[in-house]
N, C-alpha and C. Protein backbone atom coordinates (compact mmCIF):
# COMPACT_ATOMS: atom_id res chain seq x y z
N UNK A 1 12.50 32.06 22.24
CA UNK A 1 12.93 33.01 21.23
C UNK A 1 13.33 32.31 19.93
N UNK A 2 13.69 31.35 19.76
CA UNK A 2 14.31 30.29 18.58
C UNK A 2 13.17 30.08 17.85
N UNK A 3 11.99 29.91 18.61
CA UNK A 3 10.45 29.55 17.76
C UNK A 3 10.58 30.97 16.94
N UNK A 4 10.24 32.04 18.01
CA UNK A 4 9.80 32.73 17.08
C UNK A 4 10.55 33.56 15.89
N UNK A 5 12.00 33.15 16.38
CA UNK A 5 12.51 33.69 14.98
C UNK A 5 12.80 33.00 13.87
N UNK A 6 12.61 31.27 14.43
CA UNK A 6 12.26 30.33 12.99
C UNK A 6 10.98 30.88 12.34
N UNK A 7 9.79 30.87 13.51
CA UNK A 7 8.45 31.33 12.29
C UNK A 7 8.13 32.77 11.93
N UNK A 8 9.32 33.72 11.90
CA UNK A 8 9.13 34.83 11.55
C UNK A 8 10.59 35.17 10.37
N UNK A 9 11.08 33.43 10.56
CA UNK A 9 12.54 33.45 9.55
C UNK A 9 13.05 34.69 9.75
N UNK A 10 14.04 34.73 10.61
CA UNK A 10 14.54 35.82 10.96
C UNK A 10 15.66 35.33 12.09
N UNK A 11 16.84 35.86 12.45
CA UNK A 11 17.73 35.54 13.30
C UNK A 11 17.26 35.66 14.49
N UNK A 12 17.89 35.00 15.77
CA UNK A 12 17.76 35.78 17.23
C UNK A 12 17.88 36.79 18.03
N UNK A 13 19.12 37.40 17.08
CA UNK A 13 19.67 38.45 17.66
C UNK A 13 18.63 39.73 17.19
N UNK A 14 17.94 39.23 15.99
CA UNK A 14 16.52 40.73 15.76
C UNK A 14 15.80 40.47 16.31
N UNK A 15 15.50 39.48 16.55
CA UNK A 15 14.10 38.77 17.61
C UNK A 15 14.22 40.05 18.64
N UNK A 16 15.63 39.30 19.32
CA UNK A 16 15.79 40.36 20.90
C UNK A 16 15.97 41.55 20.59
N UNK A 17 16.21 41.99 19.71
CA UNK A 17 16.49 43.38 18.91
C UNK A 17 14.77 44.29 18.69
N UNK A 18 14.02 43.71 18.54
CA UNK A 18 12.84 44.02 18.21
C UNK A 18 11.78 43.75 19.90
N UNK A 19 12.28 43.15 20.65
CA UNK A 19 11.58 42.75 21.68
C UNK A 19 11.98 44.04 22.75
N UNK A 20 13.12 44.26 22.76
CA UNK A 20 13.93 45.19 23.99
C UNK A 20 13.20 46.53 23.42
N UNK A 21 13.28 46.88 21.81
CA UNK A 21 12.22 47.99 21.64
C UNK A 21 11.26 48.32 21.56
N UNK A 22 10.33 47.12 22.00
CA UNK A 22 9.22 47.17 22.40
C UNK A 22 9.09 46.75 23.93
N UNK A 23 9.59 46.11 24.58
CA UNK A 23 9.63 46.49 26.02
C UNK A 23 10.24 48.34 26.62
N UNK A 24 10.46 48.62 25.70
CA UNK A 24 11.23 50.39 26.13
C UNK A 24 10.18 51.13 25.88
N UNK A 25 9.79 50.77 24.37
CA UNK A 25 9.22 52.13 23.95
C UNK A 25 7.86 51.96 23.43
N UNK A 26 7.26 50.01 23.40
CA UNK A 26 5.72 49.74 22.98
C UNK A 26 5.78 49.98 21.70
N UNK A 27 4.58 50.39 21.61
CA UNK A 27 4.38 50.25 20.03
C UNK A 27 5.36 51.05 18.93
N UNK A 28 5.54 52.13 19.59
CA UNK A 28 6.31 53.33 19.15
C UNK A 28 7.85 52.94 18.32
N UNK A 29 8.09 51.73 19.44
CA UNK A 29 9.36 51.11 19.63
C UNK A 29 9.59 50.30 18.48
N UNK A 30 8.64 49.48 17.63
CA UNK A 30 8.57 49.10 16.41
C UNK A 30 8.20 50.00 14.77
N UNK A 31 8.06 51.16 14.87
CA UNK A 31 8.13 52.00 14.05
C UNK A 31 9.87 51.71 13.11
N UNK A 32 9.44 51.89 11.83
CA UNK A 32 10.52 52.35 11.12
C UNK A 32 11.67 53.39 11.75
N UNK A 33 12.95 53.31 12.15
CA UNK A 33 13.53 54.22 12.68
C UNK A 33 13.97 55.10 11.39
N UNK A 34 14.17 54.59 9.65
CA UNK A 34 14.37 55.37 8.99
C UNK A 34 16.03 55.97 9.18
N UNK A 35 16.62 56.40 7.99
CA UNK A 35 17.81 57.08 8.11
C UNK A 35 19.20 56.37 8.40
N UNK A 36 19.09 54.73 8.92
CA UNK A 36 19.97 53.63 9.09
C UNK A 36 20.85 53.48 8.04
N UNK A 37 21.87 53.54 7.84
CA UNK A 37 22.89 52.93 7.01
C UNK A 37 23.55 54.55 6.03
N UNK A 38 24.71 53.86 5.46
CA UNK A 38 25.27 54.95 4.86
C UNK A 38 24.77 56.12 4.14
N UNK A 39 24.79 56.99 4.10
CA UNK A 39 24.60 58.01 2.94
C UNK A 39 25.22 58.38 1.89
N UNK A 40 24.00 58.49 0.85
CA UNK A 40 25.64 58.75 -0.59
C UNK A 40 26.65 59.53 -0.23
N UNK A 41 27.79 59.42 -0.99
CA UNK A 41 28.30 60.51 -1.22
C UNK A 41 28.83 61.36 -2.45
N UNK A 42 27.76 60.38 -3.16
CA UNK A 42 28.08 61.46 -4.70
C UNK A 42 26.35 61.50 -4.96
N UNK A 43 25.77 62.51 -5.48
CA UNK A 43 24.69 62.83 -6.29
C UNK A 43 24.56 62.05 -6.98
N UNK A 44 23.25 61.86 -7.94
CA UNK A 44 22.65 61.06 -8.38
C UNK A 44 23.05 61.80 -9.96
N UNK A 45 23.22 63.30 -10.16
CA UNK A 45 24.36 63.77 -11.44
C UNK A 45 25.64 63.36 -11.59
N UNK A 46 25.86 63.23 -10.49
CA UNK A 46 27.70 62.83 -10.73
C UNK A 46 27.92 61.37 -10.95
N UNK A 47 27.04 60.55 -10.34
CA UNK A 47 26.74 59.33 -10.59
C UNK A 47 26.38 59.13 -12.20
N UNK A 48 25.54 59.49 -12.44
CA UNK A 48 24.96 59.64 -14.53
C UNK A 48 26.57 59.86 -14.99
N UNK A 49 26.94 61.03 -14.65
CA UNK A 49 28.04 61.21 -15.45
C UNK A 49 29.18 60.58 -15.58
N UNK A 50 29.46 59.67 -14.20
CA UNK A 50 30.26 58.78 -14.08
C UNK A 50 29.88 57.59 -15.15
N UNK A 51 28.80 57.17 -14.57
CA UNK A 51 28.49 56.40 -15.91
C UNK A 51 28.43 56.55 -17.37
N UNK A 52 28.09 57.65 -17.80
CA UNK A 52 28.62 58.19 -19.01
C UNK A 52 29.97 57.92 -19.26
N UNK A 53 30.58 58.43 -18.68
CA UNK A 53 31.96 58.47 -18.70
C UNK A 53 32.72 56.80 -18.89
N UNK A 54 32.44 55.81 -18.27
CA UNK A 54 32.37 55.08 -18.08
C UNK A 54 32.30 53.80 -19.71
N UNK A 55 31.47 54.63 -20.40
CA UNK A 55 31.51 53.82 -21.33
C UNK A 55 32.00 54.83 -22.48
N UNK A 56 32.45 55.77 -22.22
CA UNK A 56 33.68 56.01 -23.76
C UNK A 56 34.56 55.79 -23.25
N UNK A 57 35.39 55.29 -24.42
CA UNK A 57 36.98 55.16 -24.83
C UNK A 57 37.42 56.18 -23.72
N UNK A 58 38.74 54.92 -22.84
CA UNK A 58 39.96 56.38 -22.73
C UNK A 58 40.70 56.71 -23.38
N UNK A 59 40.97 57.88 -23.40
CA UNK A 59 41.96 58.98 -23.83
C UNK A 59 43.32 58.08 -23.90
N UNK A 60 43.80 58.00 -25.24
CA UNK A 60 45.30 57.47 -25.21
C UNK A 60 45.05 56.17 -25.50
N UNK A 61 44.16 55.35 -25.60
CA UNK A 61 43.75 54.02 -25.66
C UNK A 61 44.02 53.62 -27.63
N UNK A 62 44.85 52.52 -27.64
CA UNK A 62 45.32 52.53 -29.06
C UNK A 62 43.61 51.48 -29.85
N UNK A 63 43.27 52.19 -30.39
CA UNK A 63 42.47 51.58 -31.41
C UNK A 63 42.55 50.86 -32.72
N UNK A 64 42.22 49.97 -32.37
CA UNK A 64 42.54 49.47 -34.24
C UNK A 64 41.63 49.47 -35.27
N UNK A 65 42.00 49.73 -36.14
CA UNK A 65 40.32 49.87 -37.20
C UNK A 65 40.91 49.28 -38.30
N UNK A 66 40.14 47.93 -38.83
CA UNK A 66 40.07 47.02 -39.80
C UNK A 66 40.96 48.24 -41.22
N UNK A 67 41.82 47.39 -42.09
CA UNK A 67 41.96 47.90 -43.32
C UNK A 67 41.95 46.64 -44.26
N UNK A 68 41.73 46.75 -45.52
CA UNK A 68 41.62 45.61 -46.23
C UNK A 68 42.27 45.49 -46.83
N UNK A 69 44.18 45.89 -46.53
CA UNK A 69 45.20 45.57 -46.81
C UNK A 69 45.89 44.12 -46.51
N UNK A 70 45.99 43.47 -47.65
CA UNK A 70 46.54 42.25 -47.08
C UNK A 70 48.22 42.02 -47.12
């Protein structure tokens, strides 16, 4: 198993990870399972707007603006 997850550069633990689902389920068993890992939880609008938001000024934030009073 060490060969083949050096020449497929890849750890051992997917090696056997990928082997057990194909001893179960054959070919089937290497298919994309799809749907793995977190799901957003904000929209891809609320996200924009966050970012919008994001780059104006906050509210209350003291600004200084040049005068050419010396």
């Amino acid at each position: 198993m060490p060969q083949i997850a050096d020449e497929l550069r890849c750890g051992q633990k997917t090696v056997r990870r990928w082997l057990h689902r194909f001893n179960h389920c054959g070919l089937e068993g290497l298919e994309d399972l799809g749907g793995q890992g977190c799901k957003r939880r904000i929209t891809e609008a609320e996200r924009s707007r966050i970012v919008g938001l994001v780059r104006l000024t906050p509210p209350g934030r003291l600004e200084v603006q040049p005068s050419n009073e010396m």
